[in-house]
C-alpha atoms as a PDB file:
ATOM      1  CA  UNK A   1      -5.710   1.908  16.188  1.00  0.00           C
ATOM      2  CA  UNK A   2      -1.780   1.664  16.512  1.00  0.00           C
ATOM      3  CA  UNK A   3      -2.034  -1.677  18.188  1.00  0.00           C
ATOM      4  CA  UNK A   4      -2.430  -4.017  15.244  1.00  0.00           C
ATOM      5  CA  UNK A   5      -6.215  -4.644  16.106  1.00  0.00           C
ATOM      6  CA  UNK A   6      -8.490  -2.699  14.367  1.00  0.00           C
ATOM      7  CA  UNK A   7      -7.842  -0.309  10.324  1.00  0.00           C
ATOM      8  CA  UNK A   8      -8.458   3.073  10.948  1.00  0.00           C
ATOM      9  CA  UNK A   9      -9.544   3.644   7.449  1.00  0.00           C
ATOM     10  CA  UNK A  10     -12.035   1.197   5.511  1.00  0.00           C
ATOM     11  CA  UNK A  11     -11.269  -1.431   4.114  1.00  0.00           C
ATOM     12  CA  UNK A  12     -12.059  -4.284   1.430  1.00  0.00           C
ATOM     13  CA  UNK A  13     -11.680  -8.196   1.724  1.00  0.00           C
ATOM     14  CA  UNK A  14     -13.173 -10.501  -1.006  1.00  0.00           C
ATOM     15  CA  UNK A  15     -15.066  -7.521  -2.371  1.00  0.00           C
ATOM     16  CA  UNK A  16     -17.031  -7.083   1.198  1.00  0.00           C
ATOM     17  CA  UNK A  17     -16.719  -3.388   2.798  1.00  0.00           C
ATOM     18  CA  UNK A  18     -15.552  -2.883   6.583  1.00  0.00           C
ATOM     19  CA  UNK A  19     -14.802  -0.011   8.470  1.00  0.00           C
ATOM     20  CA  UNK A  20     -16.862   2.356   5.784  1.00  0.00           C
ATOM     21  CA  UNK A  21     -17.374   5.024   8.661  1.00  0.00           C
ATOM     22  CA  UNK A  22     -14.048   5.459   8.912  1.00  0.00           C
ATOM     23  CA  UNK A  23     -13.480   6.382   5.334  1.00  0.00           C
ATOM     24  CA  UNK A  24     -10.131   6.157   3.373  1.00  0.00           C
ATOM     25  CA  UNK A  25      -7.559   9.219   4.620  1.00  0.00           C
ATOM     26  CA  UNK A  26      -5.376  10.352   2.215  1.00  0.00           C
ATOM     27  CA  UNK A  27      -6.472   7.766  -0.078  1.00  0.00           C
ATOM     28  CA  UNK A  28      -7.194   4.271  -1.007  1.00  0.00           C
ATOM     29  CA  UNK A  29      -5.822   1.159  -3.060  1.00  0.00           C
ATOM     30  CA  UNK A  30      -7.508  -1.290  -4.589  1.00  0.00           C
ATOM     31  CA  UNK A  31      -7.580  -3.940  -6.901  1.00  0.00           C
ATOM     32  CA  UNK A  32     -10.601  -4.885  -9.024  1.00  0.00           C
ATOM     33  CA  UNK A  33     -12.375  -8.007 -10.099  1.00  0.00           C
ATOM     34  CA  UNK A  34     -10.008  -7.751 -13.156  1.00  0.00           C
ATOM     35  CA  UNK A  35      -7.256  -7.328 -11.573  1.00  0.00           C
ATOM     36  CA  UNK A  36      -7.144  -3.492 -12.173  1.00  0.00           C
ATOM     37  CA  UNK A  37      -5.798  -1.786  -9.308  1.00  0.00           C
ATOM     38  CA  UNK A  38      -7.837   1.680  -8.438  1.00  0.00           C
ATOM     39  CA  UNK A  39      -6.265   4.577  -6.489  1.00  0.00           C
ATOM     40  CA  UNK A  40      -7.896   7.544  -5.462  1.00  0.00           C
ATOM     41  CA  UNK A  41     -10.633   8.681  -2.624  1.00  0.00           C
ATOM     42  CA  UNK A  42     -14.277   6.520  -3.408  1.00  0.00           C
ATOM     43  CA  UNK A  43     -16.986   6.222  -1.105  1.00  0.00           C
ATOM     44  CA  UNK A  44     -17.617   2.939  -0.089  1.00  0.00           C
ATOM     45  CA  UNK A  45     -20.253   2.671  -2.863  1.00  0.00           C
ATOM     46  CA  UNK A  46     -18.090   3.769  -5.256  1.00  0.00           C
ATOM     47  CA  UNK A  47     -16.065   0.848  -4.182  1.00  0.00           C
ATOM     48  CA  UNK A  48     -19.178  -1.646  -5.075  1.00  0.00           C
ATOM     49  CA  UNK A  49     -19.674   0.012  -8.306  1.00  0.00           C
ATOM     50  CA  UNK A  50     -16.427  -0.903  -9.415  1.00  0.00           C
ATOM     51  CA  UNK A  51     -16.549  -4.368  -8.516  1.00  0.00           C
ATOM     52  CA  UNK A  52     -13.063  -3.611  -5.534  1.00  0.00           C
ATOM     53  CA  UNK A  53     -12.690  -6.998  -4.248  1.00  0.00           C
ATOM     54  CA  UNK A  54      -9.361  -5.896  -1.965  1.00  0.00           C
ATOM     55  CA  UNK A  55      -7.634  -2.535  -1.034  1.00  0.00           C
ATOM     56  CA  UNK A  56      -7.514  -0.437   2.216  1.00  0.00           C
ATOM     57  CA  UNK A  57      -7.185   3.148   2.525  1.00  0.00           C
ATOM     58  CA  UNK A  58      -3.780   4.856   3.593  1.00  0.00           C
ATOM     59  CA  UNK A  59      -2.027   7.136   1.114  1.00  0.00           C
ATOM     60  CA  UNK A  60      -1.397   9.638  -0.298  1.00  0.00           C
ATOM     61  CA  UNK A  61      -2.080   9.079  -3.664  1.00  0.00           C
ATOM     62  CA  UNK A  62       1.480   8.552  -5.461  1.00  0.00           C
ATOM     63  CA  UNK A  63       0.928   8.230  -9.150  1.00  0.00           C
ATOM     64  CA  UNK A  64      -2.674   8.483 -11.291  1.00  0.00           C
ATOM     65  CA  UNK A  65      -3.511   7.644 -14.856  1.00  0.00           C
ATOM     66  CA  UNK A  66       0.388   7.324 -15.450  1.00  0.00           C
ATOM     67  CA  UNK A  67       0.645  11.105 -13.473  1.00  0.00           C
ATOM     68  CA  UNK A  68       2.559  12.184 -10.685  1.00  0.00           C
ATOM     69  CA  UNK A  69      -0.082  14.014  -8.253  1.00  0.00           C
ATOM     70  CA  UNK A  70       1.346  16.620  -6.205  1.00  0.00           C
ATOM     71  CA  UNK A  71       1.889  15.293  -2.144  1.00  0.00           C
ATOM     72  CA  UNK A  72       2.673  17.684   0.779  1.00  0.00           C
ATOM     73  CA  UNK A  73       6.215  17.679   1.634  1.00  0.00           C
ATOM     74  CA  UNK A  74       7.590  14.616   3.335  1.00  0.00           C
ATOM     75  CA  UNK A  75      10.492  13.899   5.577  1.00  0.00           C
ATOM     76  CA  UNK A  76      12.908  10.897   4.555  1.00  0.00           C
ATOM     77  CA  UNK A  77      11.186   8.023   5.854  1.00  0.00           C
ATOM     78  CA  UNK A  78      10.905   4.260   5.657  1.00  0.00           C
ATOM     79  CA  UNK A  79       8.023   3.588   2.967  1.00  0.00           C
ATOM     80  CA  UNK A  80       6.032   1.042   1.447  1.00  0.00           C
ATOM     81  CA  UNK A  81       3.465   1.688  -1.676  1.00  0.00           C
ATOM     82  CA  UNK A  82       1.801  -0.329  -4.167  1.00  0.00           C
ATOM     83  CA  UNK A  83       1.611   0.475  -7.614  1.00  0.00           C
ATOM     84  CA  UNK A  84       0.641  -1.090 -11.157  1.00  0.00           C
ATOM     85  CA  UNK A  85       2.015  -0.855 -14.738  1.00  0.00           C
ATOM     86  CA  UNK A  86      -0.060  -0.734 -17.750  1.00  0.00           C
ATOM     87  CA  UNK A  87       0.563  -4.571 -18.359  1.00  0.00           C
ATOM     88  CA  UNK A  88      -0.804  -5.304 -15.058  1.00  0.00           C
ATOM     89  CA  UNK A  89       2.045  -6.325 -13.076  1.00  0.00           C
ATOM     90  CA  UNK A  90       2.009  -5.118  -9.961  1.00  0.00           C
ATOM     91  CA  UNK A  91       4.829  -3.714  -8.216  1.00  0.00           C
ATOM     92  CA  UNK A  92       5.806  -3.705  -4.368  1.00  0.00           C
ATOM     93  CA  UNK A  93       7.908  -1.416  -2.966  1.00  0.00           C
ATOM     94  CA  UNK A  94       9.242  -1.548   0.474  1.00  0.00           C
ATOM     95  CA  UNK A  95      12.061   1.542   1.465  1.00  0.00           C
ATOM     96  CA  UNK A  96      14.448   0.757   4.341  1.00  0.00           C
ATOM     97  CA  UNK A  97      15.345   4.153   6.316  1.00  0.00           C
ATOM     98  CA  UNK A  98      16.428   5.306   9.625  1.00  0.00           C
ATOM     99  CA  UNK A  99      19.786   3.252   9.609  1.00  0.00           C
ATOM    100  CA  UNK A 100      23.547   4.151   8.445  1.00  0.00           C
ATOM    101  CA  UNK A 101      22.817   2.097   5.275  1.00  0.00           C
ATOM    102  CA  UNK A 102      19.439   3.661   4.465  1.00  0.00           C
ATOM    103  CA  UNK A 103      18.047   6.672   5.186  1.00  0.00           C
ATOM    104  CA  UNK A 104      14.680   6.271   3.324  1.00  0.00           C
ATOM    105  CA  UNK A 105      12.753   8.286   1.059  1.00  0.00           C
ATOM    106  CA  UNK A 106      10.008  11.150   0.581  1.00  0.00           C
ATOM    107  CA  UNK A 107       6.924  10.397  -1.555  1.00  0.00           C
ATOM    108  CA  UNK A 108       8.667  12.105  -4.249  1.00  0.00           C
ATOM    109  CA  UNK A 109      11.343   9.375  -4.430  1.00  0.00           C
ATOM    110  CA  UNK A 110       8.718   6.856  -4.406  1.00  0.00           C
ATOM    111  CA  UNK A 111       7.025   8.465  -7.554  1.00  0.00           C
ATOM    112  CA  UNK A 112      10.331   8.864  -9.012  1.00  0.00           C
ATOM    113  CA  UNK A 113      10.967   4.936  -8.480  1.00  0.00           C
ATOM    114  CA  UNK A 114       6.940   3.503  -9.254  1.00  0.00           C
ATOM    115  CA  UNK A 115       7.379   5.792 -12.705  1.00  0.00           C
ATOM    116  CA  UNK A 116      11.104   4.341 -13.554  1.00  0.00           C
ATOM    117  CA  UNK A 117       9.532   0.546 -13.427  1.00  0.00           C
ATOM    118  CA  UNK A 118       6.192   1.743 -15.452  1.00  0.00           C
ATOM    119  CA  UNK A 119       3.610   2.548 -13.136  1.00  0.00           C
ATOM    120  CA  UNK A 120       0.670   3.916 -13.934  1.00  0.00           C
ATOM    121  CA  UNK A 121      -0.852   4.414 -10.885  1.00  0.00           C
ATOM    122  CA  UNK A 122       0.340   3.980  -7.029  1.00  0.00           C
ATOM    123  CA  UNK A 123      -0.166   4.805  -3.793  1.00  0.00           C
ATOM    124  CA  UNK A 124       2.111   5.340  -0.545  1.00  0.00           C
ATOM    125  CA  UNK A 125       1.120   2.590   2.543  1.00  0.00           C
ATOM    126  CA  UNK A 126       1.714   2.802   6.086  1.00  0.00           C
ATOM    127  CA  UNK A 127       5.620   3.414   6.268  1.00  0.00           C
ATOM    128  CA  UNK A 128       8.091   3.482   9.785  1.00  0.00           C
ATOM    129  CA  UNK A 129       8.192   0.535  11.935  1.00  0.00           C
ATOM    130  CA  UNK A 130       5.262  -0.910   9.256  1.00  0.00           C
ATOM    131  CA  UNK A 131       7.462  -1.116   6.350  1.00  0.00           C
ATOM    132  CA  UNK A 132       8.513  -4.775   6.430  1.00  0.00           C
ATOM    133  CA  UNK A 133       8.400  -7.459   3.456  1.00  0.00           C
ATOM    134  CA  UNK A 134       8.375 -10.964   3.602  1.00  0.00           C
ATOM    135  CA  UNK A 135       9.257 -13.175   1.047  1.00  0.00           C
ATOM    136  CA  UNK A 136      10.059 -16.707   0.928  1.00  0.00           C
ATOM    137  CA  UNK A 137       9.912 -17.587   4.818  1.00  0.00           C
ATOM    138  CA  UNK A 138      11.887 -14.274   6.002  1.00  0.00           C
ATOM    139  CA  UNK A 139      11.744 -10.882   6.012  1.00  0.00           C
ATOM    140  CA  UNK A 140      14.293  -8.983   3.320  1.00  0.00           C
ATOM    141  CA  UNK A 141      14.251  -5.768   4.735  1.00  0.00           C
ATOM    142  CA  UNK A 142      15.432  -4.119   8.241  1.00  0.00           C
ATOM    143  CA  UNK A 143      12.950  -2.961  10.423  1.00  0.00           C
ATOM    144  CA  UNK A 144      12.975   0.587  11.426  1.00  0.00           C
ATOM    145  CA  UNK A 145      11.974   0.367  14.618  1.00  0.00           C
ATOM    146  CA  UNK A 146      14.770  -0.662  17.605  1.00  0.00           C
ATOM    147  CA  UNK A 147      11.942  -2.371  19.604  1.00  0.00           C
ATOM    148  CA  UNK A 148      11.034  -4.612  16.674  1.00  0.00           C
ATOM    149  CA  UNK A 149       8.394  -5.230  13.826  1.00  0.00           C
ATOM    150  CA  UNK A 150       4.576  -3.441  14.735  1.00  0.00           C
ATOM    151  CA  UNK A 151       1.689  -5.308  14.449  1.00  0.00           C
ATOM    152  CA  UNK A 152      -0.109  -4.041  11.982  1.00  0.00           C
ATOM    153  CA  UNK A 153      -4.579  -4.977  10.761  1.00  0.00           C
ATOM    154  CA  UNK A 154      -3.715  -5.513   7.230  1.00  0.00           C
ATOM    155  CA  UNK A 155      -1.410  -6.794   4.721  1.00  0.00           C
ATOM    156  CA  UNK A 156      -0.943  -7.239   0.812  1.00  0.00           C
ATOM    157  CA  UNK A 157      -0.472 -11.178   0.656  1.00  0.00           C
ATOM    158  CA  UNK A 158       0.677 -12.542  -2.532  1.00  0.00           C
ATOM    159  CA  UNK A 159       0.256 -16.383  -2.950  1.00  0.00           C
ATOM    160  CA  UNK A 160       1.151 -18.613  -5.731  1.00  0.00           C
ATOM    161  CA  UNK A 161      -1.307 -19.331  -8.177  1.00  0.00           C
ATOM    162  CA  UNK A 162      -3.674 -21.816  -7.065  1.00  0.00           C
ATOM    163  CA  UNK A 163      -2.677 -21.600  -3.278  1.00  0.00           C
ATOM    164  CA  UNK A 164      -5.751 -20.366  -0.604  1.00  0.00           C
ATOM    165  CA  UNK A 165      -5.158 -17.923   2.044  1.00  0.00           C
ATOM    166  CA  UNK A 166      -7.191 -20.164   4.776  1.00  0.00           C
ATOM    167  CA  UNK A 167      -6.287 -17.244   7.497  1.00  0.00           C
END
């Protein structure tokens, strides 16, 4: 609830279903048992059905069945989304903004830049003082905030093959 504690939409870890009262906002993520990742507004048991083993609800939706869906108008923000080509890669995207050097972006932008690398469907994630990526032991993006990174209840990990997440 703004603290880092506790998702204030449902959400999915190793295919089990938390926070369903809360729903999914604007609109949920998620990524399959086949690696397929779903976007869109399902009901926790629509979430069963199709076997979603992670996502979490944020949104809105960016980019559907290789689409751009219409958003409300958005200020230029920081912004992270998630999206996925038709070859399955998925793609990260993480937009610095309220600095000199970057500005940020609306969710138009963001389609504009999930449909230029292939994306067939994407959704926008928690952006502002949230919109940090790690990679390799650092972070490679500024944070927006001037009193530092917010905690935040979840996170897209990405491990190398054949590495656990024991945390």
């Amino acid at each position: 609830r703004g603290d880092g504690s506790i998702p204030d939409t449902m959400v999915v870890v190793d295919g089990q279903v938390y926070y369903p009262e809360f729903g999914v906002g604007e609109g949920f993520v998620g990524i399959d048992g086949n690696h397929i990742l779903h976007v869109g507004k399902p009901t926790a048991a629509e979430i069963r059905e199709k076997d979603i083993r992670t996502g979490v609800g944020f949104g809105p939706v960016l980019i559907s069945n290789g689409q751009t869906v219409p958003t409300a108008a958005s200020g230029i923000n920081p912004r992270t989304g998630i999206g996925q080509r038709s070859d399955g890669a998925i793609l990260m995207l993480v937009i610095d903004g309220r600095q000199v050097t970057s500005l940020g972006a609306t969710y138009q932008d963001m389609s504009e830049i999930f449909l230029s690398y292939g994306a067939v469907n994407a959704l926008n994630l928690d952006g502002g003082s949230s919109s940090m990526m790690w990679y390799q032991g650092g972070y490679i993006n500024n944070c927006a905030s001037v009193v530092g990174i917010r905690p935040v209840p979840t996170t897209f990990l990405v491990l190398k093959e054949g590495v656990k997440n024991d945390g």
